[in-house]
Each structure stands twice: as structure tokens, then as C-alpha cells.
N, C-alpha and C. Protein backbone atom coordinates (compact mmCIF):
# COMPACT_ATOMS: atom_id res chain seq x y z
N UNK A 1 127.13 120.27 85.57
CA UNK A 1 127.48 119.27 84.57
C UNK A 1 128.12 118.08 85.26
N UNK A 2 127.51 116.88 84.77
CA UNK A 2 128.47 115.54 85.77
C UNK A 2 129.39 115.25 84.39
N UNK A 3 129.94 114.33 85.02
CA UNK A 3 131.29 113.63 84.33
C UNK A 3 130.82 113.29 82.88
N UNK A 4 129.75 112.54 82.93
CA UNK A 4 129.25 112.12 81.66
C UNK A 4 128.47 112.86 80.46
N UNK A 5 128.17 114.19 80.74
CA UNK A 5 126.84 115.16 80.61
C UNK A 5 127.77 115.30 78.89
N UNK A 6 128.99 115.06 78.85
CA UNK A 6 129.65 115.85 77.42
C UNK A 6 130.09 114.58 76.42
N UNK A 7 129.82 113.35 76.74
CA UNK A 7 130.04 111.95 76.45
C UNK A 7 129.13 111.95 75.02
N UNK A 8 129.84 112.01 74.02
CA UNK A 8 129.24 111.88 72.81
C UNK A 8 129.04 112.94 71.56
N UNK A 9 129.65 114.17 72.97
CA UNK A 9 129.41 115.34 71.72
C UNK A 9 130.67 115.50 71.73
N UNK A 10 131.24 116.63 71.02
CA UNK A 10 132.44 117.06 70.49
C UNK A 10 133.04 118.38 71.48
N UNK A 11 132.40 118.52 72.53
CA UNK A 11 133.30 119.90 73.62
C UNK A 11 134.67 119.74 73.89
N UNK A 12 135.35 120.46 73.99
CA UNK A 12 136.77 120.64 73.82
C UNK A 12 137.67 119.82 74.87
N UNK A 13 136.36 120.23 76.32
CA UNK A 13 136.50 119.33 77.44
C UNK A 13 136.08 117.56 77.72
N UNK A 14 135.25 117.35 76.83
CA UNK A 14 134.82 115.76 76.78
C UNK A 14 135.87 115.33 77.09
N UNK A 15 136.81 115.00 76.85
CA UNK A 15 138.29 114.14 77.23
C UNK A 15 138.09 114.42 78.55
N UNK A 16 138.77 115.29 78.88
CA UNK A 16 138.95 115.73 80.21
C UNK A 16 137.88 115.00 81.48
N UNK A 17 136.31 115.59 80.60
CA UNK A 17 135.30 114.72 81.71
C UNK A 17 135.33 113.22 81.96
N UNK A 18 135.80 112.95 80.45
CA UNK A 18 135.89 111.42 80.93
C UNK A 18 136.88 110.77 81.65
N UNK A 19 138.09 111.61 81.51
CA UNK A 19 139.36 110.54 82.67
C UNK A 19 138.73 111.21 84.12
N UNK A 20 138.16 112.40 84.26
CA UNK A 20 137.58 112.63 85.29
C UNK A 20 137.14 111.58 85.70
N UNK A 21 135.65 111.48 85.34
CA UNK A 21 134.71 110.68 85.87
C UNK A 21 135.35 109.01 85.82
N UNK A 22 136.39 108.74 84.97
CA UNK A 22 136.73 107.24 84.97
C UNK A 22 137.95 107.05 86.18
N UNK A 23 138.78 108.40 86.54
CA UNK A 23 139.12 108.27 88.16
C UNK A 23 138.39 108.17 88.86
N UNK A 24 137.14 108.88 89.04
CA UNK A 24 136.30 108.66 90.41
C UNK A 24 135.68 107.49 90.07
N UNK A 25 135.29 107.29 89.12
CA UNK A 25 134.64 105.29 89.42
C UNK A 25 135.87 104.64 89.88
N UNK A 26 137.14 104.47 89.45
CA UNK A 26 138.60 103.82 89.74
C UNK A 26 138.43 104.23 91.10
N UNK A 27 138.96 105.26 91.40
CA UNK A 27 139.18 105.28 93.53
C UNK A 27 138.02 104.74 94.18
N UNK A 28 136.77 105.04 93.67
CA UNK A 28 135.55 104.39 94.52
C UNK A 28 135.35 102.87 94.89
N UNK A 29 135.91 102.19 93.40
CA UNK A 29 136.12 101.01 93.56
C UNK A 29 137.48 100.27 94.38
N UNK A 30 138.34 101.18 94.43
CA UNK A 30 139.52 100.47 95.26
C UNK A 30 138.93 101.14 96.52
N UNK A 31 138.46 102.19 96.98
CA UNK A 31 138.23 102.47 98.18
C UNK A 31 137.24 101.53 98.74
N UNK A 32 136.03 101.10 97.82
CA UNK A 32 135.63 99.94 98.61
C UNK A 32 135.93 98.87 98.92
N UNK A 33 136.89 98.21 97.90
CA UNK A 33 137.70 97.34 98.12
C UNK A 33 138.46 96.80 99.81
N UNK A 34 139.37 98.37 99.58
CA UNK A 34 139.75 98.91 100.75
C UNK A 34 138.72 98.23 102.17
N UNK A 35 137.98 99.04 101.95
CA UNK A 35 136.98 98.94 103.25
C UNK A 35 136.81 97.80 103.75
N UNK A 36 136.31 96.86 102.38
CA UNK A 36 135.67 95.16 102.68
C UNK A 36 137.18 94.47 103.10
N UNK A 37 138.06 95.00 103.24
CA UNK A 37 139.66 94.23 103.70
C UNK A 37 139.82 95.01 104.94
N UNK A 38 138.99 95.86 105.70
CA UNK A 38 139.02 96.32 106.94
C UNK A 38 140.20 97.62 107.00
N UNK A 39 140.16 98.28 105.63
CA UNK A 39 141.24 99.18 105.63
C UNK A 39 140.63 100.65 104.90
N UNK A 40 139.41 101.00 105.95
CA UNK A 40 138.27 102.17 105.59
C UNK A 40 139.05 103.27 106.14
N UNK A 41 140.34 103.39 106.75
CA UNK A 41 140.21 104.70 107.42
C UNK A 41 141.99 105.48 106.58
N UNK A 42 141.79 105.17 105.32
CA UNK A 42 142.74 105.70 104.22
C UNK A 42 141.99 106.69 103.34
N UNK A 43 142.50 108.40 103.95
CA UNK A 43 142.29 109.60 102.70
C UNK A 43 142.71 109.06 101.12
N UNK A 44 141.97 109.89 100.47
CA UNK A 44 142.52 109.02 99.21
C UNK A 44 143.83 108.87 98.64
N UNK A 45 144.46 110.44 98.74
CA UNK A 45 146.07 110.40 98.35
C UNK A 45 146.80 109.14 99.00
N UNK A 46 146.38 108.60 99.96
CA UNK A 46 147.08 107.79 100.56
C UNK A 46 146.86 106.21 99.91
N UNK A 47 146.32 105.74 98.64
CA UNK A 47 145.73 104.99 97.92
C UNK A 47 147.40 105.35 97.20
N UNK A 48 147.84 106.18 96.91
CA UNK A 48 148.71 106.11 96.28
C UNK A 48 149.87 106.19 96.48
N UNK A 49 149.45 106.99 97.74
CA UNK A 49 151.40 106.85 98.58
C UNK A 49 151.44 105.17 98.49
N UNK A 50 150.74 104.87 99.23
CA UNK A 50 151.08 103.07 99.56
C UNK A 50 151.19 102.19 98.45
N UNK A 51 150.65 102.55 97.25
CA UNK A 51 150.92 102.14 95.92
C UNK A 51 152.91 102.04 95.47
N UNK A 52 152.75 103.64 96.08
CA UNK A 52 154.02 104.01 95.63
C UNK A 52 155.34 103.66 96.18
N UNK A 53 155.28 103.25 97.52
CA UNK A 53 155.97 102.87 98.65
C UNK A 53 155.61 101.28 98.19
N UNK A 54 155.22 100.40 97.78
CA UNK A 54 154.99 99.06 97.67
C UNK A 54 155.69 98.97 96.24
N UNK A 55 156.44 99.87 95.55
CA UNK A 55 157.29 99.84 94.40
C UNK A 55 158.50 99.31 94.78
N UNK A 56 159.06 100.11 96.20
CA UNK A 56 159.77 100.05 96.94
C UNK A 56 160.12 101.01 97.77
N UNK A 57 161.08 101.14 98.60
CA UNK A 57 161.27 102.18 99.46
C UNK A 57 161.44 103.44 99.25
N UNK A 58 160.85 104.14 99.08
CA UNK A 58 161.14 105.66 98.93
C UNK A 58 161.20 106.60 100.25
N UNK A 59 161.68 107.90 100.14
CA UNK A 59 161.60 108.88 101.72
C UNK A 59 160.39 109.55 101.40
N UNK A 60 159.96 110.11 101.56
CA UNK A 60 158.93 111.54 101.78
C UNK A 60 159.09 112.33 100.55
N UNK A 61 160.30 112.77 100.53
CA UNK A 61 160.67 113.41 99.44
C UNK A 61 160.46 112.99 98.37
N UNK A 62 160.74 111.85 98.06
CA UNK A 62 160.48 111.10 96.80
C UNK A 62 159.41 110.85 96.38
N UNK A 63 158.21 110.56 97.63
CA UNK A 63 157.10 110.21 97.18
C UNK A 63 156.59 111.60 97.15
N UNK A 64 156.65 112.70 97.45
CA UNK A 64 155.94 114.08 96.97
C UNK A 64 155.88 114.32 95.46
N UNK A 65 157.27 113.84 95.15
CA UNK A 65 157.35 114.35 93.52
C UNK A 65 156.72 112.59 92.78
N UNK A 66 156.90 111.93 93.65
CA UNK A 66 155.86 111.07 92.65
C UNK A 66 154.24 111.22 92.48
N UNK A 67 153.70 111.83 93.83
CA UNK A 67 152.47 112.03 93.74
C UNK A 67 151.77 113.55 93.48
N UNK A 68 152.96 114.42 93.18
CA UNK A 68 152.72 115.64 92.94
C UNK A 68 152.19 116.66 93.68
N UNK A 69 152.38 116.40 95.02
CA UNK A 69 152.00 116.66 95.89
C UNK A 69 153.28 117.70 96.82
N UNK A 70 153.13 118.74 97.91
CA UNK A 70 154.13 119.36 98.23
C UNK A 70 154.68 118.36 99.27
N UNK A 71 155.57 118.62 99.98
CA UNK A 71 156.38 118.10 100.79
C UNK A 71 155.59 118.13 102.31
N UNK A 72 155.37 119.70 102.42
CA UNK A 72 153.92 119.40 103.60
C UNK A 72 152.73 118.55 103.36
N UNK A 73 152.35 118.75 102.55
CA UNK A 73 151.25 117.67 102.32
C UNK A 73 151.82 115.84 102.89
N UNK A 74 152.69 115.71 101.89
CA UNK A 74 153.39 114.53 102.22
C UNK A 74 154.18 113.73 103.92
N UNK A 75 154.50 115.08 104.24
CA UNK A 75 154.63 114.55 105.67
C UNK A 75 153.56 114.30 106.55
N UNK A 76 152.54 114.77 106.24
CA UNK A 76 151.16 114.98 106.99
C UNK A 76 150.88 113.29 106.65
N UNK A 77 150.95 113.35 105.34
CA UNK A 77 150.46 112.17 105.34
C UNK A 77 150.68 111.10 105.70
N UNK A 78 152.59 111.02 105.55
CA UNK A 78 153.17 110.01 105.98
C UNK A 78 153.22 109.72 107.91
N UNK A 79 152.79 110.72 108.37
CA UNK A 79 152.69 110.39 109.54
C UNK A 79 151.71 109.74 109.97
N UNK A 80 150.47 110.39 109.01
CA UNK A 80 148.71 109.56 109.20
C UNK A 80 149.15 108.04 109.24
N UNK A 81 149.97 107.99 108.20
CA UNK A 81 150.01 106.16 107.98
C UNK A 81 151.12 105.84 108.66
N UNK A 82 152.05 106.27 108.93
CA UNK A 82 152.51 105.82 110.26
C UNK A 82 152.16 105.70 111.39
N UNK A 83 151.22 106.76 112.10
CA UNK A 83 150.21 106.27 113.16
C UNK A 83 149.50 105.26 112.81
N UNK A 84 148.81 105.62 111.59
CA UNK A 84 147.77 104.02 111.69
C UNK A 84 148.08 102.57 111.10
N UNK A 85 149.73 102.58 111.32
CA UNK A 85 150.50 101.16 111.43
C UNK A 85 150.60 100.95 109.97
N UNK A 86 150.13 101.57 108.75
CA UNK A 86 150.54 101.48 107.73
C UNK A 86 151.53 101.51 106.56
N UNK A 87 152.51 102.73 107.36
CA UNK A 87 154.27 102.95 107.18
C UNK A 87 155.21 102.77 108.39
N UNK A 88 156.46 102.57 107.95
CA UNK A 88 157.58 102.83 109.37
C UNK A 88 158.21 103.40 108.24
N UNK A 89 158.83 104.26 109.33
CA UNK A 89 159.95 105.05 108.51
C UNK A 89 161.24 103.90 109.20
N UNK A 90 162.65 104.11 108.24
CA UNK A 90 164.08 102.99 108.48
C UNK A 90 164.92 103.92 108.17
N UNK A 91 166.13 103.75 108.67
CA UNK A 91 166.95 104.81 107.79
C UNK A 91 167.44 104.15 107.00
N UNK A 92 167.97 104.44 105.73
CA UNK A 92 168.89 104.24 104.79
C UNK A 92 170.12 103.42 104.76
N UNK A 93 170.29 102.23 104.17
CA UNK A 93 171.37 101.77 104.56
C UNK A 93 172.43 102.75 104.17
N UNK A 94 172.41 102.83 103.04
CA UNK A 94 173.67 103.40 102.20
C UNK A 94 173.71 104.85 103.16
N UNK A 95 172.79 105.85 103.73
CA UNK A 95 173.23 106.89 103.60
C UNK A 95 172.31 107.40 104.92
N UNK A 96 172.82 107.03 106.52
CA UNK A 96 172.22 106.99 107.44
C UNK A 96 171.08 108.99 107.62
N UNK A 97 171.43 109.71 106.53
CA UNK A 97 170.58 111.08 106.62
C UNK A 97 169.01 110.79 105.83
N UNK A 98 169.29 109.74 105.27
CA UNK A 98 168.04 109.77 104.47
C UNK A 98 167.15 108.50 105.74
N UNK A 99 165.37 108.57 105.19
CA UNK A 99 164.97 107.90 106.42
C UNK A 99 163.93 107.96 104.47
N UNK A 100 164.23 105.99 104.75
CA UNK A 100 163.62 105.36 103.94
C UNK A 100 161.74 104.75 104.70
N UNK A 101 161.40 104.90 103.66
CA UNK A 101 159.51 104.78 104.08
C UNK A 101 159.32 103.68 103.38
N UNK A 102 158.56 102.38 104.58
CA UNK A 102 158.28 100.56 104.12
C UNK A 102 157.35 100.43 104.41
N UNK A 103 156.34 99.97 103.75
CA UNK A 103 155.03 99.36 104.46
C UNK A 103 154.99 98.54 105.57
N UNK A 104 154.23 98.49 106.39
CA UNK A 104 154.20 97.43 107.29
C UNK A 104 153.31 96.25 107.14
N UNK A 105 152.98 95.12 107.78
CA UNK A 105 152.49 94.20 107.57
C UNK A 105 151.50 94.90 107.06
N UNK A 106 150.55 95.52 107.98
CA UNK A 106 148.90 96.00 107.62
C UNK A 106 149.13 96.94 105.81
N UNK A 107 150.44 97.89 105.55
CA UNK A 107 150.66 98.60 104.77
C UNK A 107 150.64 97.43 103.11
N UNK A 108 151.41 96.35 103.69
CA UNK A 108 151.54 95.47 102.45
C UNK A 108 150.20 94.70 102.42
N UNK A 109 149.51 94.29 103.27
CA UNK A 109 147.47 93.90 102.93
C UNK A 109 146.89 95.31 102.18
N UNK A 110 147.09 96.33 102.42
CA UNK A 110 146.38 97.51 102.01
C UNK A 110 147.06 97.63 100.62
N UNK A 111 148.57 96.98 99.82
CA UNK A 111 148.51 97.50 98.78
C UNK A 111 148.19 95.87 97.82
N UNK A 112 148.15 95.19 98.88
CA UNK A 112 147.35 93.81 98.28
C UNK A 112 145.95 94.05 97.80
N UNK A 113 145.05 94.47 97.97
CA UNK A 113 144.04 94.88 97.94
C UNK A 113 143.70 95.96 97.31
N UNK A 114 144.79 96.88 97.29
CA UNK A 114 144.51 97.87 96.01
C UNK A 114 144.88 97.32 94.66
N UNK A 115 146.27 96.41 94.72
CA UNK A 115 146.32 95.49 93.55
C UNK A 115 145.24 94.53 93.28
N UNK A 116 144.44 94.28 94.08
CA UNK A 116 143.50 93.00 93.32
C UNK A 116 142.58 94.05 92.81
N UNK A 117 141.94 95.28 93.72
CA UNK A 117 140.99 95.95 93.03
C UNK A 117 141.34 96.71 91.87
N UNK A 118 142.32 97.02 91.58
CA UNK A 118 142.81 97.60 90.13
C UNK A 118 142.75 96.41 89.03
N UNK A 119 143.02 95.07 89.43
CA UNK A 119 143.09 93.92 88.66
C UNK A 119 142.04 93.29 88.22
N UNK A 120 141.07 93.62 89.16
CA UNK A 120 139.84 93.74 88.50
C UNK A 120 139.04 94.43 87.97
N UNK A 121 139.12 95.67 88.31
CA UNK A 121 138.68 96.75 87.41
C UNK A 121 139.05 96.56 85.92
N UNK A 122 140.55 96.53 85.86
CA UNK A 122 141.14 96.23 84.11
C UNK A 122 140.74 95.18 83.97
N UNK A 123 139.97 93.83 84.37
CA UNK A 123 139.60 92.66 83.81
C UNK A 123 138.26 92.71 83.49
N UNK A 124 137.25 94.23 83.98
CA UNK A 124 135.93 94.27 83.42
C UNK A 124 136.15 95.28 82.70
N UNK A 125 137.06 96.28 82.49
CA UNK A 125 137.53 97.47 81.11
C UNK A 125 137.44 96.05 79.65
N UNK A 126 138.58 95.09 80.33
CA UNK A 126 138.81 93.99 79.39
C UNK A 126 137.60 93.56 78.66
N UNK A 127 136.72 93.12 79.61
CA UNK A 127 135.58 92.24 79.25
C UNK A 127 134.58 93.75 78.35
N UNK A 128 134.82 94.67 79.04
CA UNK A 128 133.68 95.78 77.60
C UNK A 128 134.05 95.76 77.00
N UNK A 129 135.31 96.05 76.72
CA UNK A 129 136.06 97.06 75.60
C UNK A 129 136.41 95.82 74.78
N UNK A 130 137.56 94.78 75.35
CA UNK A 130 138.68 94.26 74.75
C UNK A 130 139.80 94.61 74.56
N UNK A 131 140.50 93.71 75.06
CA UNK A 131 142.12 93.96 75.22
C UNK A 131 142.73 95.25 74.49
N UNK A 132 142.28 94.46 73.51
CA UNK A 132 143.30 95.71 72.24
C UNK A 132 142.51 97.41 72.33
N UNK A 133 141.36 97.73 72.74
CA UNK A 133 140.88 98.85 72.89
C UNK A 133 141.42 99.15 74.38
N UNK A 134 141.55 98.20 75.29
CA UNK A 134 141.80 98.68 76.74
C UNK A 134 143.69 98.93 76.46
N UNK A 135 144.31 98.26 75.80
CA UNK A 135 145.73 98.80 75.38
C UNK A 135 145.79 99.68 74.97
N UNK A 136 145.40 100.16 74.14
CA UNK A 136 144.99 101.24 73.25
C UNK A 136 144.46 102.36 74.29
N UNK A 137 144.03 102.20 74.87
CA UNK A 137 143.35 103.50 76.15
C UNK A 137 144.87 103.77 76.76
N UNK A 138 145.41 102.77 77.32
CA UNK A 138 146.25 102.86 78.06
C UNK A 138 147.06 103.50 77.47
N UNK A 139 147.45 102.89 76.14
CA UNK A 139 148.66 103.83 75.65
C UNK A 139 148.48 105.37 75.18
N UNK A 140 147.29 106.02 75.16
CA UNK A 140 146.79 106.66 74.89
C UNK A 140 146.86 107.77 76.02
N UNK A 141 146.44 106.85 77.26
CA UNK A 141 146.93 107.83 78.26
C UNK A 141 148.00 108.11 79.10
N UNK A 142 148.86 107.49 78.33
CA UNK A 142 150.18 107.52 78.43
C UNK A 142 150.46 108.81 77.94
N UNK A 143 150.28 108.71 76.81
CA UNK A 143 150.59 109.78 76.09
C UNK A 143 150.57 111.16 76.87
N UNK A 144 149.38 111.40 76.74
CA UNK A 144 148.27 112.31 77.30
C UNK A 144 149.21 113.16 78.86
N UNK A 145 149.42 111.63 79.47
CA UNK A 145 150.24 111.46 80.83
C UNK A 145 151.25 112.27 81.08
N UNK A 146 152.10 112.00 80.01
CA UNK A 146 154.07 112.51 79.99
C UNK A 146 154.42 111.47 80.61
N UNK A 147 155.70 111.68 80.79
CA UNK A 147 157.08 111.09 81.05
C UNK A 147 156.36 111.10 82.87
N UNK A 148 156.76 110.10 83.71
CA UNK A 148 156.01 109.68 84.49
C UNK A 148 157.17 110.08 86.14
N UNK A 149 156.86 110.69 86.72
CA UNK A 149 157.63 111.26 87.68
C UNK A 149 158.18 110.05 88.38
N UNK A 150 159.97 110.20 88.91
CA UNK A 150 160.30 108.95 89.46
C UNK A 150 160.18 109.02 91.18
């Protein structure tokens, strides 16, 4: 069954297939994005660490429970993008045990570019749907969402 195969009938799962399949069009399109800005060699979780780290500084720790992800996972990762010039780790002003995680130059182009490709994606949701149905999605999957991990 693909993403779309339940689009119109009433299966219990239709919802489900569709934020499915409307993430994988979403990452495909920022991942190409990605690419055409010379920034092809990002796993996907890492689309969102750098999202998440371009909020502002977070440690490792912080960004695990934002991305729901374990703490091993997260260091793995954060090192990938620290080798490939995308994070530095700093320590903390306030609290020299904690080791705060910043994008670097290349890290802040890579979440430039995930912001324009998300900005355009919602400006052709815009152009099908219309505002008030693309609000309406949103708030919808808000819902759906919960309370949004900090």
C-alpha cells in the first residue's frame, strides 16, 4: 500500500497515510533544496537537529527530547555535524558543565535553506488549498501533535 492508496475512503488509517506521505514529500523537498545549496551530505534527522539548534542553543540533551530521539542517537549525530563543520559545541556561559551546541557559518546556510524550502512548500500548500484551509491543517495538526517537546 503507498501513502496515497487509502486517500478518499474512510480506513481508520487514511489520516495516518496522509501525514505519512505529506512528510516524505516535505523532507524530499528540503533535502533537495539542501543539495542545490551544496549541503547533500545531511542524514535526515539532522534536517531537524539544525532546525532545532537555529532556535537557539541547545546541548545534546535537549535536542534528544526535542527530536525524540535517545541520547545515543543524538550524540552520534551531533558529532556527524560537528565533523562536517555544521555544529561547534561552546560551553555554557552561565554553567561551565553544560556544553551548549551553535551552528556554524556552513550550519546557519543549511538552516537558511531549510527555511526557504519549508517557505515554499507552505506558499504552494497556500496556492492549492488557501490560507484558511492551510491554517486549518495546521491547527489541526497541532492538535493531533500535543503539547510540543521543549
Amino acid at each position: 500500500m503507498n501513502d496515497t492508496a487509502a486517500v478518499g475512503g474512510d480506513a481508520p488509517t487514511e489520516l495516518a497515510w496522509l501525514v505519512r506521505g505529506a512528510l516524505r514529500a516535505h523532507r524530499a523537498a528540503v533535502a533537495q533544496a539542501l543539495a542545490r545549496a551544496g549541503h547533500d551530505d545531511l542524514p535526515p534527522l539532522a534536517l531537524w537537529a539544525i532546525d532545532a539548534v537555529a532556535e537557539g542553543g541547545r546541548t545534546a540533551g535537549e535536542l534528544a527530547v526535542r527530536l525524540g530521539a535517545s541520547k545515543q542517537t543524538m550524540s552520534q549525530l551531533v558529532e556527524l555535524l560537528a565533523t562536517r563543520g555544521y555544529l561547534e559545541r561552546a560551553p555554557d556561559e552561565s554553567d561551565r558543565r553544560r556544553v551548549t551546541l551553535r551552528l556554524t557559518r556552513r550550519g546557519r546556510a543549511a538552516a537558511a535553506a531549510i527555511a526557504r524550502a519549508c517557505e515554499s512548500i507552505e506558499a504552494q500548500a497556500r496556492e492549492q488549498v488557501g490560507a484558511a484551509a492551510l491554517a486549518q491543517a495546521r491547527a489541526t495538526l497541532a492538535a493531533l501533535a500535543g503539547p510540543s517537546p521543549s
